[in-house]
C-alpha atoms as a PDB file:
ATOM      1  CA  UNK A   1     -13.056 -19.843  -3.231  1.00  0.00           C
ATOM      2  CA  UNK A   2     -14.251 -16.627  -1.752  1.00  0.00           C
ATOM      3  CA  UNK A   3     -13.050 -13.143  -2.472  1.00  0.00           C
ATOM      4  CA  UNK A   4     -10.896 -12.941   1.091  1.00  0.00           C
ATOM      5  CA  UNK A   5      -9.631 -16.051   0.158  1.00  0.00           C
ATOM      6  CA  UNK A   6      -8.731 -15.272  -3.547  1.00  0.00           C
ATOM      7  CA  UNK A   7      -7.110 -11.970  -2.291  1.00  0.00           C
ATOM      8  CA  UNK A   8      -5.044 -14.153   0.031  1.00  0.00           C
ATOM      9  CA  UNK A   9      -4.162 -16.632  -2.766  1.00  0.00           C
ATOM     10  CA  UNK A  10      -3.291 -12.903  -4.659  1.00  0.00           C
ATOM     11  CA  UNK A  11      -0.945 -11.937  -1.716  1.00  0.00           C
ATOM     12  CA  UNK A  12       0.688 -15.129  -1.704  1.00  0.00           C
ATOM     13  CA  UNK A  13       1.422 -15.041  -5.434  1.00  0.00           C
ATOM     14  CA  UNK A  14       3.234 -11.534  -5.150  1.00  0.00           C
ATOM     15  CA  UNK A  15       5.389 -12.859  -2.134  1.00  0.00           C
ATOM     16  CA  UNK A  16       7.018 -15.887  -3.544  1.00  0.00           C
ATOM     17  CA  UNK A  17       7.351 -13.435  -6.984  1.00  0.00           C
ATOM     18  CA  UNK A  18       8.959 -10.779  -4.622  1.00  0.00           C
ATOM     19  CA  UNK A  19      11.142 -13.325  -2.553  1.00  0.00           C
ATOM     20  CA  UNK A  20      12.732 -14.860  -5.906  1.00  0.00           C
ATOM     21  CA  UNK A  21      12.849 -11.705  -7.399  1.00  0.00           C
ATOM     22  CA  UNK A  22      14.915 -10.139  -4.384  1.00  0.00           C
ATOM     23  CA  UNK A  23      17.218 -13.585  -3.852  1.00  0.00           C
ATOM     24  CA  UNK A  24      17.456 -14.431  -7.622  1.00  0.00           C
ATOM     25  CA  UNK A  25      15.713 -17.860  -7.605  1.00  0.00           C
ATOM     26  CA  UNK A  26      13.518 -19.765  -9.828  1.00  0.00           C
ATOM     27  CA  UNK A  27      10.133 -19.094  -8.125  1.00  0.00           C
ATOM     28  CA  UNK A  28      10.054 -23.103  -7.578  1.00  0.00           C
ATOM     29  CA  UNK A  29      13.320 -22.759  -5.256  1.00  0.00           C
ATOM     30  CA  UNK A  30      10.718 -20.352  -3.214  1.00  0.00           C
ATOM     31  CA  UNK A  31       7.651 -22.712  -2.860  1.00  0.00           C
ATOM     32  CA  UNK A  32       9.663 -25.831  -2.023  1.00  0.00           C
ATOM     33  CA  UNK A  33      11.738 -23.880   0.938  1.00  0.00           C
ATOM     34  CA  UNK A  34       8.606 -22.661   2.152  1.00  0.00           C
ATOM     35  CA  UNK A  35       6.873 -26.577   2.186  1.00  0.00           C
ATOM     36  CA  UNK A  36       3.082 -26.339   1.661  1.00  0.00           C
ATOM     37  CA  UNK A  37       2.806 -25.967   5.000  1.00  0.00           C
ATOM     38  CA  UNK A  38       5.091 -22.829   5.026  1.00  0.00           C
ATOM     39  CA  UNK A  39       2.502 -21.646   2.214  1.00  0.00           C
ATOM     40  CA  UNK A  40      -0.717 -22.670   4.327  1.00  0.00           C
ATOM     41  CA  UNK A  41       0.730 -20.016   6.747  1.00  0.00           C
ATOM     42  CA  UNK A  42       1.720 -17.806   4.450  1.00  0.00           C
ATOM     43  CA  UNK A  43      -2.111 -18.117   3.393  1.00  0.00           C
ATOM     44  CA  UNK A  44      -3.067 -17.803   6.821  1.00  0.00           C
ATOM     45  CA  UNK A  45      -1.586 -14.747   7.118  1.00  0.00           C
ATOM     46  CA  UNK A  46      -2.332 -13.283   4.714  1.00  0.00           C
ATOM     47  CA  UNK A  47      -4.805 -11.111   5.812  1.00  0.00           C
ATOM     48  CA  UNK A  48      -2.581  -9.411   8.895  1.00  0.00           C
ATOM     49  CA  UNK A  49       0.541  -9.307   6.294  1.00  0.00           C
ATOM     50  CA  UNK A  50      -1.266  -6.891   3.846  1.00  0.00           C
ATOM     51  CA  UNK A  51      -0.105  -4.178   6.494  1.00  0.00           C
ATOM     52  CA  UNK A  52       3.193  -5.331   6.321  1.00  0.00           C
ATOM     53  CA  UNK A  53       5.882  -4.358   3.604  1.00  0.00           C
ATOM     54  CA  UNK A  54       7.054  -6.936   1.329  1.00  0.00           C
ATOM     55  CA  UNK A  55      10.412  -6.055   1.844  1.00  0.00           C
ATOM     56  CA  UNK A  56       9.715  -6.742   6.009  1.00  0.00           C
ATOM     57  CA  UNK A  57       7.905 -10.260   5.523  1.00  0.00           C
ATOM     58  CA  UNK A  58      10.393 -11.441   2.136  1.00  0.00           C
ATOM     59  CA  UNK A  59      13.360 -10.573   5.099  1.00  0.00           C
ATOM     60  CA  UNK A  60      11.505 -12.729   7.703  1.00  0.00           C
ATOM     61  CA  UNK A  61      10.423 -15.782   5.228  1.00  0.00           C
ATOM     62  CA  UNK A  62      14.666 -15.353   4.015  1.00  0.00           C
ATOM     63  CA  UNK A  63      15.552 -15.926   7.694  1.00  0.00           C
ATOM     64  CA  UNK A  64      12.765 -18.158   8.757  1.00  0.00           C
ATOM     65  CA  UNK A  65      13.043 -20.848   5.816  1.00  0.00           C
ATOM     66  CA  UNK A  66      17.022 -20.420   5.432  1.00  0.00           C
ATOM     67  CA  UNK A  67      16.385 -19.448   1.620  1.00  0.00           C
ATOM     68  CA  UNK A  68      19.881 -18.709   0.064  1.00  0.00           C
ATOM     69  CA  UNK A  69      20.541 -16.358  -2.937  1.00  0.00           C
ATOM     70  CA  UNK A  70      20.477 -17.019  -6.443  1.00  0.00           C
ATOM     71  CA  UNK A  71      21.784 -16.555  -9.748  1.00  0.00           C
ATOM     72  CA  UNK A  72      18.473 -16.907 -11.619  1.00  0.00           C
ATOM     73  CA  UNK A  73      18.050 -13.344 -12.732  1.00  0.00           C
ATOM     74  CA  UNK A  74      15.798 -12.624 -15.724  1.00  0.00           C
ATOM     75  CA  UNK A  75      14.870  -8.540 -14.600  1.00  0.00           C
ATOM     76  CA  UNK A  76      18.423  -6.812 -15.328  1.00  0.00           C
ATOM     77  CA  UNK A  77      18.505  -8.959 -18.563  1.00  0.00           C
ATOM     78  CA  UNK A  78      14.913  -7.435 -19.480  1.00  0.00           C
ATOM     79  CA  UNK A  79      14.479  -5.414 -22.654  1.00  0.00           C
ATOM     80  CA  UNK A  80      11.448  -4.444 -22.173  1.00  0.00           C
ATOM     81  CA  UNK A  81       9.799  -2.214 -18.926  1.00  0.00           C
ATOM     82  CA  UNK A  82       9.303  -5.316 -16.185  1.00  0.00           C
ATOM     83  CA  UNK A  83       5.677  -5.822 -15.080  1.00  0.00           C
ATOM     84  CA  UNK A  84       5.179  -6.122 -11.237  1.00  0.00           C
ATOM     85  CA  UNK A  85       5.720  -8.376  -9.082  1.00  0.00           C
ATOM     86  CA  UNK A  86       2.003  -7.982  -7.858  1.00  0.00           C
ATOM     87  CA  UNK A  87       0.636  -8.023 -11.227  1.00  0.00           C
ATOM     88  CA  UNK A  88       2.792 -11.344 -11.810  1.00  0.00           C
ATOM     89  CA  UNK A  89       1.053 -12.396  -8.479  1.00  0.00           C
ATOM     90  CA  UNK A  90      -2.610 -11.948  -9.982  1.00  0.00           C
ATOM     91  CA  UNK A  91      -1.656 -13.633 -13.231  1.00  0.00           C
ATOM     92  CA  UNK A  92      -0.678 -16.694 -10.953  1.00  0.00           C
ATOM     93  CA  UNK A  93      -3.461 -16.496  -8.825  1.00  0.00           C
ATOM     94  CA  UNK A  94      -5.659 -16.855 -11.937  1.00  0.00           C
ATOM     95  CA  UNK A  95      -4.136 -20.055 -13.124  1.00  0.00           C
ATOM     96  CA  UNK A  96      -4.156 -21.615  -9.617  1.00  0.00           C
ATOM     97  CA  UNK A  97      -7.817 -20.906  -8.872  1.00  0.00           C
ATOM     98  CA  UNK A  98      -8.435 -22.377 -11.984  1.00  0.00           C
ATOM     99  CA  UNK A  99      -6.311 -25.440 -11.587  1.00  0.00           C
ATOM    100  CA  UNK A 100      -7.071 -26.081  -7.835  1.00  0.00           C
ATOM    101  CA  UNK A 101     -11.197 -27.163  -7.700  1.00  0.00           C
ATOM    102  CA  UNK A 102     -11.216 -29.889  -5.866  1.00  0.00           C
ATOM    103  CA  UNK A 103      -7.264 -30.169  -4.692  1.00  0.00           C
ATOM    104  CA  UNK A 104      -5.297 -28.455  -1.983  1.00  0.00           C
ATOM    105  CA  UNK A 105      -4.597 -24.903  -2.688  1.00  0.00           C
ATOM    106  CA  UNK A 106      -1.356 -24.993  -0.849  1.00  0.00           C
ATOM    107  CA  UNK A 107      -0.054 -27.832  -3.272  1.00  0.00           C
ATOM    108  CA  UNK A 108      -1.732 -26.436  -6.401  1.00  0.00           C
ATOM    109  CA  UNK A 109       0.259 -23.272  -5.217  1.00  0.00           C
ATOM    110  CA  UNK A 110       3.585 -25.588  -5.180  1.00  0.00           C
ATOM    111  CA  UNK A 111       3.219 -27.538  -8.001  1.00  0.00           C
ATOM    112  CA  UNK A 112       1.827 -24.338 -10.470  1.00  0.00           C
ATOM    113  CA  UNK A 113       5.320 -22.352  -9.288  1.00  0.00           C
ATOM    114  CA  UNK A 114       7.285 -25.605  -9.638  1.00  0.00           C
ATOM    115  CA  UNK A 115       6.528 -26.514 -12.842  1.00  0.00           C
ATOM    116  CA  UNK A 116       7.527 -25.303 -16.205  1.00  0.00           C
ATOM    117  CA  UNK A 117       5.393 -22.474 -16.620  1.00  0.00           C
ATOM    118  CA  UNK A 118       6.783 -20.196 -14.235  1.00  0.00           C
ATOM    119  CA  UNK A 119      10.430 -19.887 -15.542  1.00  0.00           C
ATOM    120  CA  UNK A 120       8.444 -19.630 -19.181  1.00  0.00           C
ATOM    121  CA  UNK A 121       6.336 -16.478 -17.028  1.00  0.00           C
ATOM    122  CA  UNK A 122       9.716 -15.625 -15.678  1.00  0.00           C
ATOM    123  CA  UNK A 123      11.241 -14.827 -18.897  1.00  0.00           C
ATOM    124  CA  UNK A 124      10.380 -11.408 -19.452  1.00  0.00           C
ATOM    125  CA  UNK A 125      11.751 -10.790 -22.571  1.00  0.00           C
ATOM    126  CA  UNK A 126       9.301 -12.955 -24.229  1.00  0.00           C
ATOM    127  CA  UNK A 127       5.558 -11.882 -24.451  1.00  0.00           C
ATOM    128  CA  UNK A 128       4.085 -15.374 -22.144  1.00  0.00           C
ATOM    129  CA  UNK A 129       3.025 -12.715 -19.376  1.00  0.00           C
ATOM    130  CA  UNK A 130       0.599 -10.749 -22.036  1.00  0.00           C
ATOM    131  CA  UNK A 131      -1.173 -14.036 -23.298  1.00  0.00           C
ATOM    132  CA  UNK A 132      -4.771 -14.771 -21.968  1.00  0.00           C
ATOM    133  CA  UNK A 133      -4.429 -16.495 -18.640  1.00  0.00           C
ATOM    134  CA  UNK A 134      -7.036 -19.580 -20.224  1.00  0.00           C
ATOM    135  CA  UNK A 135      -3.816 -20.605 -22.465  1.00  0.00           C
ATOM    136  CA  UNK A 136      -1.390 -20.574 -19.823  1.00  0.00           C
ATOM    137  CA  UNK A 137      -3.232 -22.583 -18.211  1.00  0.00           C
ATOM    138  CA  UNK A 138      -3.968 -24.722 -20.448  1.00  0.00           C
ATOM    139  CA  UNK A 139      -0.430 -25.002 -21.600  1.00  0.00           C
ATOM    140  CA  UNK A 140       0.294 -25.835 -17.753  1.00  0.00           C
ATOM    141  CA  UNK A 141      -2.415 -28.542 -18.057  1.00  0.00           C
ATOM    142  CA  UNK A 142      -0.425 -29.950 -21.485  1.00  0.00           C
ATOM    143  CA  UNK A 143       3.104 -29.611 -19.382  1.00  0.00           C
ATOM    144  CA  UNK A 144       4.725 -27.465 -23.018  1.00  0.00           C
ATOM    145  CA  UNK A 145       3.478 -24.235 -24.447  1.00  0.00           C
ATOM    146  CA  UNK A 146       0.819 -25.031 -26.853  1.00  0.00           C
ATOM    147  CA  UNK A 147       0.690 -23.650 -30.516  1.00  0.00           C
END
Protein backbone atom coordinates (compact mmCIF):
# COMPACT_ATOMS: atom_id res chain seq x y z
CA UNK A 1 0.00 0.00 0.00
CA UNK A 2 1.28 3.39 -0.93
CA UNK A 3 1.05 6.58 1.03
CA UNK A 4 -2.01 8.07 -1.37
CA UNK A 5 -3.50 4.96 -0.88
CA UNK A 6 -3.05 4.64 2.97
CA UNK A 7 -4.31 8.31 3.26
CA UNK A 8 -7.37 7.15 1.34
CA UNK A 9 -7.81 4.03 3.53
CA UNK A 10 -7.31 7.06 6.49
CA UNK A 11 -10.22 9.10 4.92
CA UNK A 12 -12.36 6.24 4.66
CA UNK A 13 -11.88 5.25 8.30
CA UNK A 14 -12.97 8.83 9.58
CA UNK A 15 -16.17 8.70 7.28
CA UNK A 16 -17.83 5.56 8.35
CA UNK A 17 -16.61 6.86 12.19
CA UNK A 18 -18.32 10.25 11.31
CA UNK A 19 -21.49 8.68 9.57
CA UNK A 20 -22.23 6.35 12.75
CA UNK A 21 -21.27 8.89 14.94
CA UNK A 22 -23.82 11.50 13.36
CA UNK A 23 -26.79 8.61 12.81
CA UNK A 24 -26.02 6.68 16.07
CA UNK A 25 -25.06 3.27 14.56
CA UNK A 26 -22.70 0.58 15.30
CA UNK A 27 -19.94 1.41 12.75
CA UNK A 28 -20.81 -2.22 11.21
CA UNK A 29 -24.50 -0.88 10.35
CA UNK A 30 -22.24 1.78 8.21
CA UNK A 31 -19.95 -0.64 6.21
CA UNK A 32 -22.69 -3.14 5.37
CA UNK A 33 -25.16 -0.19 3.93
CA UNK A 34 -22.38 1.04 2.05
CA UNK A 35 -21.53 -2.83 0.41
CA UNK A 36 -17.79 -3.12 -0.39
CA UNK A 37 -18.50 -1.77 -3.40
CA UNK A 38 -20.03 1.42 -1.82
CA UNK A 39 -16.52 1.44 0.11
CA UNK A 40 -14.37 0.81 -3.19
CA UNK A 41 -15.95 4.20 -4.18
CA UNK A 42 -15.74 5.69 -1.20
CA UNK A 43 -11.90 4.70 -1.68
CA UNK A 44 -12.01 5.96 -5.02
CA UNK A 45 -12.89 9.09 -3.98
CA UNK A 46 -11.17 9.67 -1.70
CA UNK A 47 -8.79 11.82 -3.01
CA UNK A 48 -11.48 14.59 -4.57
CA UNK A 49 -13.57 14.19 -1.10
CA UNK A 50 -10.66 15.56 1.09
CA UNK A 51 -12.04 19.05 -0.20
CA UNK A 52 -15.28 18.22 0.83
CA UNK A 53 -16.76 18.56 4.47
CA UNK A 54 -17.64 15.53 6.27
CA UNK A 55 -20.76 16.84 7.21
CA UNK A 56 -21.53 17.40 3.04
CA UNK A 57 -20.37 13.75 1.94
CA UNK A 58 -21.87 11.83 5.56
CA UNK A 59 -25.38 13.84 4.16
CA UNK A 60 -24.88 12.42 0.61
CA UNK A 61 -23.69 8.67 1.68
CA UNK A 62 -27.19 9.11 4.37
CA UNK A 63 -29.26 9.77 1.22
CA UNK A 64 -27.42 7.72 -1.28
CA UNK A 65 -27.29 4.30 0.77
CA UNK A 66 -30.80 4.96 2.63
CA UNK A 67 -28.84 4.66 6.08
CA UNK A 68 -31.47 5.21 8.90
CA UNK A 69 -30.71 6.58 12.44
CA UNK A 70 -29.69 4.88 15.41
CA UNK A 71 -29.80 4.43 18.96
CA UNK A 72 -26.21 3.21 19.39
CA UNK A 73 -24.78 6.20 21.16
CA UNK A 74 -21.62 5.75 23.24
CA UNK A 75 -20.31 9.88 22.95
CA UNK A 76 -23.06 11.63 25.30
CA UNK A 77 -22.56 8.61 27.69
CA UNK A 78 -18.63 9.43 27.64
CA UNK A 79 -16.86 10.33 30.86
CA UNK A 80 -14.00 11.11 29.61
CA UNK A 81 -13.03 14.06 26.68
CA UNK A 82 -14.02 11.92 23.24
CA UNK A 83 -11.08 11.43 20.84
CA UNK A 84 -11.86 12.28 17.13
CA UNK A 85 -13.46 10.85 14.81
CA UNK A 86 -10.30 11.25 12.50
CA UNK A 87 -8.00 10.05 15.04
CA UNK A 88 -10.47 6.93 15.47
CA UNK A 89 -10.08 6.79 11.59
CA UNK A 90 -6.12 6.40 11.77
CA UNK A 91 -6.33 3.90 14.60
CA UNK A 92 -8.53 1.79 12.11
CA UNK A 93 -6.56 2.37 9.27
CA UNK A 94 -3.62 0.87 11.20
CA UNK A 95 -5.29 -2.38 11.99
CA UNK A 96 -6.66 -2.79 8.43
CA UNK A 97 -3.34 -2.24 6.65
CA UNK A 98 -2.09 -4.64 8.86
CA UNK A 99 -4.78 -7.22 8.46
CA UNK A 100 -5.36 -6.75 4.65
CA UNK A 101 -1.77 -8.13 2.80
CA UNK A 102 -2.84 -10.15 0.45
CA UNK A 103 -6.94 -9.68 0.71
CA UNK A 104 -9.28 -7.04 -0.60
CA UNK A 105 -9.02 -3.82 1.19
CA UNK A 106 -12.63 -3.04 0.65
CA UNK A 107 -13.64 -6.34 2.56
CA UNK A 108 -10.84 -6.14 5.15
CA UNK A 109 -12.45 -2.59 5.59
CA UNK A 110 -16.01 -4.46 6.14
CA UNK A 111 -15.17 -7.20 8.05
CA UNK A 112 -12.49 -5.06 10.60
CA UNK A 113 -15.73 -2.49 11.27
CA UNK A 114 -18.08 -5.49 11.45
CA UNK A 115 -16.56 -7.40 13.83
CA UNK A 116 -16.22 -7.19 17.52
CA UNK A 117 -13.56 -4.84 17.87
CA UNK A 118 -15.15 -1.82 16.79
CA UNK A 119 -18.08 -1.58 19.33
CA UNK A 120 -15.06 -2.64 21.98
CA UNK A 121 -13.15 0.80 20.10
CA UNK A 122 -16.55 2.35 20.29
CA UNK A 123 -16.82 2.26 23.93
CA UNK A 124 -15.19 5.25 25.01
CA UNK A 125 -15.38 5.01 28.45
CA UNK A 126 -13.01 2.22 28.53
CA UNK A 127 -9.25 2.81 27.69
CA UNK A 128 -9.26 0.07 24.20
CA UNK A 129 -8.62 3.34 22.02
CA UNK A 130 -5.15 4.15 24.06
CA UNK A 131 -3.75 0.48 23.73
CA UNK A 132 -0.95 -0.15 21.08
CA UNK A 133 -2.63 -0.73 17.77
CA UNK A 134 -0.31 -4.38 17.49
CA UNK A 135 -2.81 -5.73 20.37
CA UNK A 136 -5.88 -4.66 18.86
CA UNK A 137 -5.05 -6.25 16.24
CA UNK A 138 -4.09 -9.03 17.45
CA UNK A 139 -7.08 -9.31 19.66
CA UNK A 140 -9.11 -8.85 16.24
CA UNK A 141 -7.01 -11.77 14.87
CA UNK A 142 -8.08 -13.96 18.29
CA UNK A 143 -11.95 -12.66 17.73
CA UNK A 144 -11.92 -11.59 22.12
CA UNK A 145 -9.70 -9.09 23.79
CA UNK A 146 -6.63 -10.83 24.82
CA UNK A 147 -5.11 -10.66 28.43
Amino acid sequence: MNDKEYNDLIYVCALIEYIARQTRNHRGYIVESLGEEGIMRQLKDAEVNHCLSFEQICSELVERYNIKEGTYDTISTCKYTVPGYVDIGKLYAIIIKEVSKGKDIAKAIKDVFSSFISDAISMFNSDLYYQNPDYIKESYLAGELLA
